[in-house]
Protein backbone atom coordinates (compact mmCIF):
# COMPACT_ATOMS: atom_id res chain seq x y z
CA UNK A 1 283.16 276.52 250.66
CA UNK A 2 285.33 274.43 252.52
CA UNK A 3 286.02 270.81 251.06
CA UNK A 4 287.00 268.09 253.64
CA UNK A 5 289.77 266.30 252.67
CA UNK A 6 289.49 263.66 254.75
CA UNK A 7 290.17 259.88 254.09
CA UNK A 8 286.85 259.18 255.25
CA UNK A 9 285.32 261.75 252.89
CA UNK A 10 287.08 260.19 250.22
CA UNK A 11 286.62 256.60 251.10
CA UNK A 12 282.86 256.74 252.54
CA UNK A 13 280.47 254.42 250.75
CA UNK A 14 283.37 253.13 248.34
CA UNK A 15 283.73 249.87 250.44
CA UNK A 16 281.46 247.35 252.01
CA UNK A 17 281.99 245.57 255.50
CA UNK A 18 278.93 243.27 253.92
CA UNK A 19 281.23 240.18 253.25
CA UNK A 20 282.34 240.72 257.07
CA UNK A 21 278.81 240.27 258.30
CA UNK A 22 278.51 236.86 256.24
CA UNK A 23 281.76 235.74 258.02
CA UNK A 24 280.69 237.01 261.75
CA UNK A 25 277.25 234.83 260.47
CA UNK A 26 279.21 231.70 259.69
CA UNK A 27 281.33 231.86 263.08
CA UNK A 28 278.32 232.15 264.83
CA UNK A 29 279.57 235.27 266.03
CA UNK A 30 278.01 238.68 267.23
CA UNK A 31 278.59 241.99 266.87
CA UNK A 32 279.48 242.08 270.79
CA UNK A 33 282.17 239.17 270.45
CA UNK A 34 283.49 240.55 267.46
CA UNK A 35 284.42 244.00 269.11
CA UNK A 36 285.61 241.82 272.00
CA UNK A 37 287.59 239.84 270.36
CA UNK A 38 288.99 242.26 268.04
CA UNK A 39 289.98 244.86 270.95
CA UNK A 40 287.99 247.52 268.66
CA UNK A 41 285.90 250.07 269.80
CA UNK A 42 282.03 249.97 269.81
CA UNK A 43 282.63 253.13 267.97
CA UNK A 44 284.83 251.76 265.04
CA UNK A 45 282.27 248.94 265.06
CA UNK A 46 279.58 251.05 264.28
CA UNK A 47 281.69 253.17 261.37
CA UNK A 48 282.12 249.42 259.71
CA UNK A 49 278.76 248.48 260.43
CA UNK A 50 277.95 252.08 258.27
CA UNK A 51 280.24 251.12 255.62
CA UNK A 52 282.51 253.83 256.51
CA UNK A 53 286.12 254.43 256.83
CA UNK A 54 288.25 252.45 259.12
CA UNK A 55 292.32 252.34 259.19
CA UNK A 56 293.98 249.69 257.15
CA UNK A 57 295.10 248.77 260.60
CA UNK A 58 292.18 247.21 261.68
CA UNK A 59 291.30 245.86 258.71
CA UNK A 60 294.86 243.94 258.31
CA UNK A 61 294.29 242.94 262.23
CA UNK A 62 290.61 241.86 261.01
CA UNK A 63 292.62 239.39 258.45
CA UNK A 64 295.32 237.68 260.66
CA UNK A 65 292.29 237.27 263.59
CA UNK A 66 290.42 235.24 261.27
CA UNK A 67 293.02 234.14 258.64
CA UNK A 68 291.38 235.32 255.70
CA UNK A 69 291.73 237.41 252.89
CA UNK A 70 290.72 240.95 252.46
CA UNK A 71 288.04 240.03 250.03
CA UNK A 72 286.60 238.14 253.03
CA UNK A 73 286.12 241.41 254.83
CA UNK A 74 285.48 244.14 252.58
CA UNK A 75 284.37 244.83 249.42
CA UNK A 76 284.12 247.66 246.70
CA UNK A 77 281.41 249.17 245.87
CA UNK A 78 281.20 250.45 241.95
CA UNK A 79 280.52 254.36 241.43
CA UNK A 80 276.67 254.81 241.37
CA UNK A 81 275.97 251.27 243.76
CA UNK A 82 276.64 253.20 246.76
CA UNK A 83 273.27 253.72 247.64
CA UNK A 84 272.27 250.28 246.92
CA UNK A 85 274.55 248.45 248.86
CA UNK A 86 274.74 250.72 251.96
């Protein structure tokens, strides 16, 4: 059996883009201006969208964009919520 070793196998469903939606609600912003505004790929989009992994990069771009904290973008998800919060 071969285990993936991934950061996104390690990191999938640990973290939740949900207080990122709430913020993209409050700017009266879309998921189409946020990709355009953030130079991000539909693609990447959709991985935050799934609460999957996404560099630090983008997530440290995410922050200066909007000049918040990284509390205002992500958060963590406790072992056993995962399913609950997806």
């Amino acid at each position: 059996m071969i285990q993936n070793t991934s950061p996104q196998a390690d990191n999938y469903n640990l973290w939740s883009f949900k207080p990122l939606k709430k913020l993209l609600v409050e700017k009266n912003m879309s998921k189409m201006d946020f990709i355009e505004a953030m130079g991000i790929s539909s693609s990447t989009a959709a991985k935050m969208w799934r609460n999957e992994y996404i560099s630090m990069k983008i997530i440290d771009d995410i922050c200066n964009k909007f000049e918040c904290i990284l509390t205002d973008v992500i958060e963590h998800i406790p072992d056993g919520d995962s399913k609950e919060n997806a």
